[in-house]
N, C-alpha and C. Protein backbone atom coordinates (compact mmCIF):
# COMPACT_ATOMS: atom_id res chain seq x y z
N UNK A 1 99.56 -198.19 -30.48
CA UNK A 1 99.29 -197.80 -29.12
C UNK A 1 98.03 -196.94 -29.09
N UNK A 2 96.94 -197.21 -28.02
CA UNK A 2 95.80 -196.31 -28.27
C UNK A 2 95.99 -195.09 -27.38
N UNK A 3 95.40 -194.11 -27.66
CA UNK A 3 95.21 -192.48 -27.35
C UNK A 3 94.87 -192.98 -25.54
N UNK A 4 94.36 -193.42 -25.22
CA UNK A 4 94.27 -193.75 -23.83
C UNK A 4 94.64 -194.13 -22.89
N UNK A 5 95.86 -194.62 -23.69
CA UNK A 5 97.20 -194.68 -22.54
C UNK A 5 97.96 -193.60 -22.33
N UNK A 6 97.83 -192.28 -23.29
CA UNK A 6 98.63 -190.77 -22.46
C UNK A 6 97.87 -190.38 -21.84
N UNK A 7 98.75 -189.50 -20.89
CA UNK A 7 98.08 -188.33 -20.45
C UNK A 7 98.30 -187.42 -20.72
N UNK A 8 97.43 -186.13 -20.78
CA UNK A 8 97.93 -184.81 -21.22
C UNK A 8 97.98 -183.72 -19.82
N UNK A 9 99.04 -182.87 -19.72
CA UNK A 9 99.06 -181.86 -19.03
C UNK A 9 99.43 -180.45 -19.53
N UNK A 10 99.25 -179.47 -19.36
CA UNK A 10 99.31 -178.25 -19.26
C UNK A 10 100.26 -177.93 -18.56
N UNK A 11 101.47 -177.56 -19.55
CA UNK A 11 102.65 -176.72 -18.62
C UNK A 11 102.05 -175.26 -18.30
N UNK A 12 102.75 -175.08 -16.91
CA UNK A 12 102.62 -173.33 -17.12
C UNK A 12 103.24 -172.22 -17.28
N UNK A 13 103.37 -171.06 -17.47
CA UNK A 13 104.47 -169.99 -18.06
C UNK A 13 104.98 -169.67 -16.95
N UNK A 14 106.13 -169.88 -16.57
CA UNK A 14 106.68 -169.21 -15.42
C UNK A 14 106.81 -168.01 -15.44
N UNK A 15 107.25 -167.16 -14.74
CA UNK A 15 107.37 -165.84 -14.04
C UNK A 15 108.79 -165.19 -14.58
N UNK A 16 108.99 -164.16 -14.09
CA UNK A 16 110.04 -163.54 -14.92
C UNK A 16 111.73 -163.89 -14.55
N UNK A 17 111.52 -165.02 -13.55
CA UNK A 17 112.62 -165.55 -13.36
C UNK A 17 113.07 -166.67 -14.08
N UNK A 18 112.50 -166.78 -15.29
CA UNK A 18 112.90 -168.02 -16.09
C UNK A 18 113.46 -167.02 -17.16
N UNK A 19 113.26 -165.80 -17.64
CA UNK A 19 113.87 -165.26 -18.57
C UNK A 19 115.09 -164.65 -17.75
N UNK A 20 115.27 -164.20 -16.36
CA UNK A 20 115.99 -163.45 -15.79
C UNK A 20 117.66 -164.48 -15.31
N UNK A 21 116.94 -165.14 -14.31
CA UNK A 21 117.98 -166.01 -13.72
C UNK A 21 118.28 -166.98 -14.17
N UNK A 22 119.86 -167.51 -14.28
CA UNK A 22 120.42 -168.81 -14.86
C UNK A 22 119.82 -170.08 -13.82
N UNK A 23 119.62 -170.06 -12.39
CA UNK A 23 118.68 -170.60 -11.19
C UNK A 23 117.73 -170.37 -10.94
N UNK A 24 116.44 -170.96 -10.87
CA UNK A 24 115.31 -170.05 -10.51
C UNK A 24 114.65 -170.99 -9.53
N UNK A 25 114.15 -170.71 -8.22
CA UNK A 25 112.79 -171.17 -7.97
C UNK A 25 111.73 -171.66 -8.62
N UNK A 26 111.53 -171.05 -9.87
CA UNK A 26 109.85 -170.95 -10.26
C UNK A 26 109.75 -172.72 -11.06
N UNK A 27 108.69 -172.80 -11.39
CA UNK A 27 108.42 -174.11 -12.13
C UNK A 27 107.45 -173.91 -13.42
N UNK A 28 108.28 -174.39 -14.64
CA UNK A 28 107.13 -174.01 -16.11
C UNK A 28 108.24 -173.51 -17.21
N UNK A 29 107.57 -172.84 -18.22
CA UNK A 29 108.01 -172.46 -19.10
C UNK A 29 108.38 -171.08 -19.76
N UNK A 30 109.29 -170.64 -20.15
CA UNK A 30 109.58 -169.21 -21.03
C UNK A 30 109.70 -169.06 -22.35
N UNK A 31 109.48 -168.39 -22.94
CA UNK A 31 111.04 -168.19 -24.58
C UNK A 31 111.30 -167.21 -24.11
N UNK A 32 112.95 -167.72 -24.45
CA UNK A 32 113.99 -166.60 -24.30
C UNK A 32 114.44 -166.11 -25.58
N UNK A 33 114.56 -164.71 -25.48
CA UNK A 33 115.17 -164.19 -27.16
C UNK A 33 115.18 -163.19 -26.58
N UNK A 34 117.04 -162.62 -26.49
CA UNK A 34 116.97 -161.80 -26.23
C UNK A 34 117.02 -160.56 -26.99
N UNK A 35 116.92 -161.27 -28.24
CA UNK A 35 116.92 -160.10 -29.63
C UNK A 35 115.87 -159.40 -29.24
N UNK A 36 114.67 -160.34 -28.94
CA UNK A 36 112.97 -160.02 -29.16
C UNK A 36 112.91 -158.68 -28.08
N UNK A 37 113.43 -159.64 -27.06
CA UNK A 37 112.85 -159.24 -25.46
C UNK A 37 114.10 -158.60 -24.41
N UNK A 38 114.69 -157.02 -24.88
CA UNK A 38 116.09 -157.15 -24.20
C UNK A 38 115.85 -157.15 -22.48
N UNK A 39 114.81 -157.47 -21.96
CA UNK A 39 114.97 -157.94 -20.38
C UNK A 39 115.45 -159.44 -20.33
N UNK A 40 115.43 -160.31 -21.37
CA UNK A 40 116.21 -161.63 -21.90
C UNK A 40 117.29 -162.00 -20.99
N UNK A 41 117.77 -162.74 -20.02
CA UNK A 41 119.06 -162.53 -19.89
C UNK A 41 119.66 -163.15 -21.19
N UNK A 42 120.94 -162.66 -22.15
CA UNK A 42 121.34 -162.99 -22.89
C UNK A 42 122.30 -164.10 -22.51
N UNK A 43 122.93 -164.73 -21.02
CA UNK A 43 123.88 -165.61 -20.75
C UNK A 43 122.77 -166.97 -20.81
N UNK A 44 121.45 -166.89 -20.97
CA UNK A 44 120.53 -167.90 -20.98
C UNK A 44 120.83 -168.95 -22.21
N UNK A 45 121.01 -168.04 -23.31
CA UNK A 45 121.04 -168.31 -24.47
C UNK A 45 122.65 -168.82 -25.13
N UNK A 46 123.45 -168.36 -24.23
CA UNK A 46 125.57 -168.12 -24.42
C UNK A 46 125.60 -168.97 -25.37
N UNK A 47 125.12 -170.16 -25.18
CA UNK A 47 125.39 -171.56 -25.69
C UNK A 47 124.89 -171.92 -27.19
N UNK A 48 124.08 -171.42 -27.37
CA UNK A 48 123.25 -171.06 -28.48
C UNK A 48 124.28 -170.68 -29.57
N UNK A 49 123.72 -171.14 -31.09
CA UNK A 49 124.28 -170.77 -32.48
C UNK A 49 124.29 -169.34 -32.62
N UNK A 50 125.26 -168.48 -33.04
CA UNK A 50 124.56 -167.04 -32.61
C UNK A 50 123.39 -166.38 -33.69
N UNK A 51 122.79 -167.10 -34.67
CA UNK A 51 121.81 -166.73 -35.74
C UNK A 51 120.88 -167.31 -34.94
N UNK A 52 120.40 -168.11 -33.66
CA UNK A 52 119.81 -168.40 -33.27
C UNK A 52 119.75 -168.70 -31.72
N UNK A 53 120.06 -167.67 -31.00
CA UNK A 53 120.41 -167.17 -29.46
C UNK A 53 118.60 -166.91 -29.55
N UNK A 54 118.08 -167.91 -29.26
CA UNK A 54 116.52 -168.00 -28.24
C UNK A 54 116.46 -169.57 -27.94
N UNK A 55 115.52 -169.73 -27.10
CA UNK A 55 115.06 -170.86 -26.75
C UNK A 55 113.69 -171.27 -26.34
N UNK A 56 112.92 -172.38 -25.79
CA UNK A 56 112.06 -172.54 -24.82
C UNK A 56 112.17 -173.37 -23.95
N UNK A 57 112.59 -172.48 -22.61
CA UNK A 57 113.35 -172.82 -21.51
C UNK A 57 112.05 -173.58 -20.79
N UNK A 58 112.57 -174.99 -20.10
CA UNK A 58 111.54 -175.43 -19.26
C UNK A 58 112.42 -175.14 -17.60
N UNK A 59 112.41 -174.72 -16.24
CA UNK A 59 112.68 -174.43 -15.28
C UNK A 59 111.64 -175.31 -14.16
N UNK A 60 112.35 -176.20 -13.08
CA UNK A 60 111.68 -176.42 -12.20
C UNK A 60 113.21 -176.98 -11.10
N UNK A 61 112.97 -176.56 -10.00
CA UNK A 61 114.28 -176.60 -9.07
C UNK A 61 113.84 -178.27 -8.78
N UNK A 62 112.94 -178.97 -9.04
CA UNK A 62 113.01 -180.53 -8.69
C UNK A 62 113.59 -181.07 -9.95
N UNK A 63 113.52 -180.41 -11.12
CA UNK A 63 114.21 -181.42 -12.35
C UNK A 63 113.24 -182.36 -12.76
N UNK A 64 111.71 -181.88 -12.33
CA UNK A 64 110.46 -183.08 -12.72
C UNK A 64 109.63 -182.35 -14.12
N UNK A 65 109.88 -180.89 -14.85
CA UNK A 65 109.21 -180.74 -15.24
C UNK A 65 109.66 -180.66 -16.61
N UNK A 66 109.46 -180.48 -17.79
CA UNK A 66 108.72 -181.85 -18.13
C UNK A 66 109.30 -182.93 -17.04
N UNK A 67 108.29 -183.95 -16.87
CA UNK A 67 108.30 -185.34 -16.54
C UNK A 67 109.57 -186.16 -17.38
N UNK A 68 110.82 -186.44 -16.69
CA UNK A 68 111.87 -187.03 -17.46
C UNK A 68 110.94 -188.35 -18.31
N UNK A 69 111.92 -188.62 -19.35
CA UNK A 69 111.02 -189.46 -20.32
C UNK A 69 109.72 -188.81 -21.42
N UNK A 70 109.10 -187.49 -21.03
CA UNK A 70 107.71 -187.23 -21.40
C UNK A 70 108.12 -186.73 -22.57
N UNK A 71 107.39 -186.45 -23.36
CA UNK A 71 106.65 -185.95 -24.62
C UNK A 71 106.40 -184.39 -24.35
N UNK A 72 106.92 -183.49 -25.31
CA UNK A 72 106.62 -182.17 -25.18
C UNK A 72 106.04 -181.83 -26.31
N UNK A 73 105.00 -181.56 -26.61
CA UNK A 73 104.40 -180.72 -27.92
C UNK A 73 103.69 -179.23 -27.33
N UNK A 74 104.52 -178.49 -28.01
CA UNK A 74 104.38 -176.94 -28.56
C UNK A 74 103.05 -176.67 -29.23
N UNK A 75 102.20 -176.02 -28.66
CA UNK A 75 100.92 -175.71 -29.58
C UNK A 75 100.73 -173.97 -29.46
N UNK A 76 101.00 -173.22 -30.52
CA UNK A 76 100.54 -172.09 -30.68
C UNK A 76 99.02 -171.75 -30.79
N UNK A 77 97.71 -171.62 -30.15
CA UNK A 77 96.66 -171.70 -30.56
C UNK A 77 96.61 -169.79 -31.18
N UNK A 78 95.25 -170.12 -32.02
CA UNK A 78 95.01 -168.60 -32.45
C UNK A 78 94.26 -168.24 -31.42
């Protein structure tokens, strides 16, 4: 398959209601850890292994973001 049939987009970091609320308005992305970060809500995570209570939460009240079906790659840049 050639490189020219994806597209690429830019998620964006949501707001502090993706670490806060189990519902949110906002649309985008967080990590949650509430080891890291105790403003965390920790019920975000309940579900979670407990050696590993974090995540990276995607939030959008349409259920479009990621794009069902899409491709998510994680890039830490320096």
């Amino acid at each position: 398959m050639s490189c020219d049939t994806f597209s690429v987009c830019e998620l964006q970091k949501a707001g502090t209601g993706c670490h806060e609320d189990v519902v949110t308005d906002q649309t985008g992305w967080c990590y949650v850890d509430p080891f890291q970060n105790p403003d965390d809500n920790p019920a975000l995570v309940a579900s979670c292994p407990a050696e590993t209570r974090r995540i990276v939460r995607f939030v959008d009240p349409m259920n479009a973001t990621p794009a069902p079906g899409a491709t998510v790659l994680l890039v830490c840049p320096n």
